[in-house]
C-alpha atoms as a PDB file:
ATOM      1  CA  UNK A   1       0.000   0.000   0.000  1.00  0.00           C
ATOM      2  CA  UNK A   2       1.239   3.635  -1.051  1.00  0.00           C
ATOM      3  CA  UNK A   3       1.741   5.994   1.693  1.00  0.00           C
ATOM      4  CA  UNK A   4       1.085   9.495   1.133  1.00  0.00           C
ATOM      5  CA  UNK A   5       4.246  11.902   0.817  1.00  0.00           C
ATOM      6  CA  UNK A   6       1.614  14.807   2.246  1.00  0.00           C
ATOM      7  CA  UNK A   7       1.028  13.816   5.297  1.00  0.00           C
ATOM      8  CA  UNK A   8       2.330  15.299   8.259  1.00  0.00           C
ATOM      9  CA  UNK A   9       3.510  12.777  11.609  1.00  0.00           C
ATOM     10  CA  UNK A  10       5.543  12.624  14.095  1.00  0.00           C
ATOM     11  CA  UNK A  11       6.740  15.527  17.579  1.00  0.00           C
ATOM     12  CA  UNK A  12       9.810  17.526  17.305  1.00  0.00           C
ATOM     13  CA  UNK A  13      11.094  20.047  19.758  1.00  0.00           C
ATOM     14  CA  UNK A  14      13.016  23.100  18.634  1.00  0.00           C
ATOM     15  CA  UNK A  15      13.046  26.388  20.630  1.00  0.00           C
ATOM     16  CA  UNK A  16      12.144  29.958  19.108  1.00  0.00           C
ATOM     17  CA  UNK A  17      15.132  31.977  18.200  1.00  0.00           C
ATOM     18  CA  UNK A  18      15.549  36.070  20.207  1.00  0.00           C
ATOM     19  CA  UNK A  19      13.494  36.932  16.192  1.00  0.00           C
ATOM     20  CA  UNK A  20      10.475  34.515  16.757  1.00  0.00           C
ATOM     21  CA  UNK A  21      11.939  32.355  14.370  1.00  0.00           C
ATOM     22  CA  UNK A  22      11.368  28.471  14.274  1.00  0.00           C
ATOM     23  CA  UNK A  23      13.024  25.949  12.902  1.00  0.00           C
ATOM     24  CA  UNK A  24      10.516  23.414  10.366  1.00  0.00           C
ATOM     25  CA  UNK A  25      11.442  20.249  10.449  1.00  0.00           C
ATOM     26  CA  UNK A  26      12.886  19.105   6.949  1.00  0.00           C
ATOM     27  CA  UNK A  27      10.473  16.205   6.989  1.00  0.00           C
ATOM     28  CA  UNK A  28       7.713  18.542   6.834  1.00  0.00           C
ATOM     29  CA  UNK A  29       9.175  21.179   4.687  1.00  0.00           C
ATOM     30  CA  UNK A  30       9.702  18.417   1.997  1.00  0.00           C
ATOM     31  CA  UNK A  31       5.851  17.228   2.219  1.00  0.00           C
ATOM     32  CA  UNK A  32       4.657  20.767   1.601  1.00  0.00           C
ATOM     33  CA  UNK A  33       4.617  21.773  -2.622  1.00  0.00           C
ATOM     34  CA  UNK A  34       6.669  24.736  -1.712  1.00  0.00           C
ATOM     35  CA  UNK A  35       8.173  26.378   0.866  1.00  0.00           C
ATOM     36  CA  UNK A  36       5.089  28.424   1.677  1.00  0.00           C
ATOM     37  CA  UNK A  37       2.755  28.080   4.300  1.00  0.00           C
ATOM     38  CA  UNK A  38      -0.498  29.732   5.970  1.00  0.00           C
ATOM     39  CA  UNK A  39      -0.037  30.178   9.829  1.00  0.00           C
ATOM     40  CA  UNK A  40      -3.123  30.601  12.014  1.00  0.00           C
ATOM     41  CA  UNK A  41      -4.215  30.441  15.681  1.00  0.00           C
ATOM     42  CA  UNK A  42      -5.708  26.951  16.271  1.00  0.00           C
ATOM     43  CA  UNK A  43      -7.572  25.259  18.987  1.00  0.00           C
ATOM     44  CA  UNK A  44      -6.801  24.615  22.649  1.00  0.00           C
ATOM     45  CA  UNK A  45      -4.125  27.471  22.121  1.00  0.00           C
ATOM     46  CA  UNK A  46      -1.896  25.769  19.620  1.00  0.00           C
ATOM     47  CA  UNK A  47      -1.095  27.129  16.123  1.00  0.00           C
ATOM     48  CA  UNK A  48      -2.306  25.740  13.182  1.00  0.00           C
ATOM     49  CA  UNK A  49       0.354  25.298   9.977  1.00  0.00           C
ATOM     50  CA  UNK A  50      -0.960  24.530   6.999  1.00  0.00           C
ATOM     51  CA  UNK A  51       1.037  24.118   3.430  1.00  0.00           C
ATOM     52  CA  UNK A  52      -0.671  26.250   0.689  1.00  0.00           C
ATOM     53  CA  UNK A  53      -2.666  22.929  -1.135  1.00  0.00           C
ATOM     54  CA  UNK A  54      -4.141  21.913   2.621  1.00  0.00           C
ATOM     55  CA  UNK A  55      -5.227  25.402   3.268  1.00  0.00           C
ATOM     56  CA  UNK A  56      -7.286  25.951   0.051  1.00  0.00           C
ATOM     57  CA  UNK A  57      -8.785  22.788   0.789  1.00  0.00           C
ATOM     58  CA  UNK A  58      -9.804  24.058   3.830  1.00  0.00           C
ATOM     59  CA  UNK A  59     -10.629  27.535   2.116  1.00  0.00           C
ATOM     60  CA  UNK A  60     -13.263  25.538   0.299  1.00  0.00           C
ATOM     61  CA  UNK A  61     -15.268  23.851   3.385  1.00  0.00           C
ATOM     62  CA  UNK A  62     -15.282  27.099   4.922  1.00  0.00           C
ATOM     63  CA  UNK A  63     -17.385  28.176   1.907  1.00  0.00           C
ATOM     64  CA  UNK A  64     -19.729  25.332   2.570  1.00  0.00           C
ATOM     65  CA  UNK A  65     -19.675  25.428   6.234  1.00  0.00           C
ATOM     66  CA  UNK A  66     -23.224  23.367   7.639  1.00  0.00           C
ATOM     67  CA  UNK A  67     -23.348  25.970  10.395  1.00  0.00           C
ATOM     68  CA  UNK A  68     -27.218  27.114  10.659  1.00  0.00           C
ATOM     69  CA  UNK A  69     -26.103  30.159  13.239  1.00  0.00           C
ATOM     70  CA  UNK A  70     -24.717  32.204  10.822  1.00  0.00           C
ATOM     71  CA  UNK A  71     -23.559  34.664  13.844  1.00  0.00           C
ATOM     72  CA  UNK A  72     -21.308  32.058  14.681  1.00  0.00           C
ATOM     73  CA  UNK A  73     -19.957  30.889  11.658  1.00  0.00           C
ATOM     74  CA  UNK A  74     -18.539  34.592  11.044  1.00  0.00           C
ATOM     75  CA  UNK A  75     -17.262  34.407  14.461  1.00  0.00           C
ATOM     76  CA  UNK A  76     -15.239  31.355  13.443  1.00  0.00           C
ATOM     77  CA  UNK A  77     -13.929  32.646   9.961  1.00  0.00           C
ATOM     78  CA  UNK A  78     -13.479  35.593  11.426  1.00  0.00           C
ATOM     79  CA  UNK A  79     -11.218  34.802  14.141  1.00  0.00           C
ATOM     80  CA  UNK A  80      -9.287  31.902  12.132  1.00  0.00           C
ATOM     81  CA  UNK A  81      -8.619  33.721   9.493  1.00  0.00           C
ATOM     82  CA  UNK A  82      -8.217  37.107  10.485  1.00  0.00           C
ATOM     83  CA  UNK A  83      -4.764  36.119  12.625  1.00  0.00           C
ATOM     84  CA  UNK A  84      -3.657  34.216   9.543  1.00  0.00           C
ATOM     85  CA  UNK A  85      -0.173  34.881   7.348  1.00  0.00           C
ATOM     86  CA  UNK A  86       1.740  33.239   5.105  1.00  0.00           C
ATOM     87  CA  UNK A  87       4.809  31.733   6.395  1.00  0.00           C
ATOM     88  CA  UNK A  88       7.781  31.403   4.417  1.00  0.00           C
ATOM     89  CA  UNK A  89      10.360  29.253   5.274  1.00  0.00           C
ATOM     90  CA  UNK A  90      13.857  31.139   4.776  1.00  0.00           C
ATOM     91  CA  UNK A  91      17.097  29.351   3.561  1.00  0.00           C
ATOM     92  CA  UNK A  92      17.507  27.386   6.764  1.00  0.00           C
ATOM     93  CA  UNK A  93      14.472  26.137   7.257  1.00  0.00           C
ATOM     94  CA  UNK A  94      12.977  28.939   9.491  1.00  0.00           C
ATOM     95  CA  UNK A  95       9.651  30.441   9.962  1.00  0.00           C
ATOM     96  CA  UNK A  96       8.694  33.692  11.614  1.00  0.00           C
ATOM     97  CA  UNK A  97       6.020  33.352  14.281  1.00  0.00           C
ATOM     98  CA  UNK A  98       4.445  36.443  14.312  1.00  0.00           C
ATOM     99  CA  UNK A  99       3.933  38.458  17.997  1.00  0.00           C
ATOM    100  CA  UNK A 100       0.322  38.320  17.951  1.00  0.00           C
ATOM    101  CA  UNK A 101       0.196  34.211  17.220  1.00  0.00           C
ATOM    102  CA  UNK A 102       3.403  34.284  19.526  1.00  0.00           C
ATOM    103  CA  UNK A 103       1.170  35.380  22.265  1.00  0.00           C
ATOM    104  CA  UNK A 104      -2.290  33.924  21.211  1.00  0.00           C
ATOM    105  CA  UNK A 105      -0.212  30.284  22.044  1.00  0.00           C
ATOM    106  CA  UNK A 106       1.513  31.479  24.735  1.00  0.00           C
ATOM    107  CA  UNK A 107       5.392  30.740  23.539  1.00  0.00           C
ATOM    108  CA  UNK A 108       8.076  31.251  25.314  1.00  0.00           C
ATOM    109  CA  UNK A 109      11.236  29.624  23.882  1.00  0.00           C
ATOM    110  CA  UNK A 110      10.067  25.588  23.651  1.00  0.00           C
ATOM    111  CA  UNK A 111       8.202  24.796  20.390  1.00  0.00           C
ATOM    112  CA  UNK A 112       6.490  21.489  20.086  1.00  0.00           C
ATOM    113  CA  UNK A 113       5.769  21.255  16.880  1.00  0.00           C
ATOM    114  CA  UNK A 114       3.308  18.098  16.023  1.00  0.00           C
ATOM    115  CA  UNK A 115       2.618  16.694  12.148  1.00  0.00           C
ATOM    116  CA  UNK A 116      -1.214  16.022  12.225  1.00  0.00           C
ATOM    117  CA  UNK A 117      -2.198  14.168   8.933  1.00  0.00           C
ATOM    118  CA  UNK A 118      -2.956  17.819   6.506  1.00  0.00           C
ATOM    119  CA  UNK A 119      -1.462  20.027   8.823  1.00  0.00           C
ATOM    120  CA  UNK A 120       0.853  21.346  11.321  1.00  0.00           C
ATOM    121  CA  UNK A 121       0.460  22.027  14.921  1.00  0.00           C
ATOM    122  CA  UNK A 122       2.800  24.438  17.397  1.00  0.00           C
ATOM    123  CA  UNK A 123       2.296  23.816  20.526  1.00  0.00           C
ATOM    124  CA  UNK A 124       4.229  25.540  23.418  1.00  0.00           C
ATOM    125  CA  UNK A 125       5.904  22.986  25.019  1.00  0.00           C
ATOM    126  CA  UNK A 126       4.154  23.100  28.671  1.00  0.00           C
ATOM    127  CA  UNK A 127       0.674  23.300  26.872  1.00  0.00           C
ATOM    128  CA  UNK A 128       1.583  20.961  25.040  1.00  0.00           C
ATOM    129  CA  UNK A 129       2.636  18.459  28.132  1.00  0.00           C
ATOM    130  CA  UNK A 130      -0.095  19.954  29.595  1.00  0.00           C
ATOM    131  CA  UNK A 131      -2.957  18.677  26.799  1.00  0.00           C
ATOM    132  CA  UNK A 132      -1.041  15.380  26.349  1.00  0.00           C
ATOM    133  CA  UNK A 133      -1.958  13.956  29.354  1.00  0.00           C
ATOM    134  CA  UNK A 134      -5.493  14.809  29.558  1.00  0.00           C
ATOM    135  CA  UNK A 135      -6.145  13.906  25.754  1.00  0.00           C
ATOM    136  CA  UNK A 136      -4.933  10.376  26.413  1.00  0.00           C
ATOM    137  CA  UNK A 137      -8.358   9.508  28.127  1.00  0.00           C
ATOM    138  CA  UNK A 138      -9.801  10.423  24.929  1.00  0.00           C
ATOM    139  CA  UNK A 139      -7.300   8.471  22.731  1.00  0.00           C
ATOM    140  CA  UNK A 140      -7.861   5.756  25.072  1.00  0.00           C
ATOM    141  CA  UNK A 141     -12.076   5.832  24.136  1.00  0.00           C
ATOM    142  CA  UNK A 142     -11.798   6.468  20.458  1.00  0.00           C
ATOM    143  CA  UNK A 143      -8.870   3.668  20.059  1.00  0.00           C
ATOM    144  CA  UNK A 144     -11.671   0.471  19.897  1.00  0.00           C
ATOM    145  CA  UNK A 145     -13.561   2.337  17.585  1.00  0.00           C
ATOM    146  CA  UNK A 146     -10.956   2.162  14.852  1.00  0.00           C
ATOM    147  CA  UNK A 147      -9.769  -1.362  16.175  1.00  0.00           C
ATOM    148  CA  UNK A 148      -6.200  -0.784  17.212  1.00  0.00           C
END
């Protein structure tokens, strides 16, 4: 069976530079298209990382969202995509975390950064530990389910 080159696994820890700069994995630079990316706050105070084909995938459900409270379907597109900005990686494999997405997350200097399947997650490395252990309750429930 094929595996696909776009998927994004795995945890790496790198630490933000004095410029907010982190270092990309070259695993997941190489299973992006390009070099570019689209950084955005995500959930549970992580940051979401997405390469350019995986975010206009996800440009096209938020067309199409089955959200019947239109007052809080702005609020969602509004707030995901109004802290979003491309992300570039530079020559050695950098990309700058902007202040406000900096602070949104909470980041110090310790980056988890986590390959989920279409995208990228940065976690700060205490939330991170911090969600870890509580999610593994739910990893434990949904793990029958898919017969592991």
């Amino acid at each position: 069976m094929a595996r696909s080159a776009s998927l994004f696994i795995g945890q790496y820890e790198h630490g933000l530079d004095d410029k907010n700069r982190l270092f990309l994995p070259s695993r997941f630079r190489e299973k992006s298209r390009s070099a570019e990316f689209i950084l955005t706050q995500g959930l549970e105070r992580c940051l979401f990382l997405f390469p350019l084909e995986s975010w206009d995938a996800l440009a096209a459900k938020l067309e199409t969202l089955p959200i019947t409270n239109k007052i809080e379907e702005r609020a969602f597109k509004r707030i995901l995509l109004s802290g979003a900005c491309e992300a570039g990686a530079d020559n050695q494999g950098r990309i700058l975390i902007p202040q406000h997405l900096k602070d949104y997350a909470q980041m110090d200097h310790e980056v988890v950064v986590l390959g989920v399947l279409k995208h990228v997650e940065l976690w700060a490395k205490e939330k991170w530990d911090h969600y870890r252990k509580q999610a593994k309750a739910s990893f434990e429930k949904v793990a029958p389910h898919l017969e592991l």
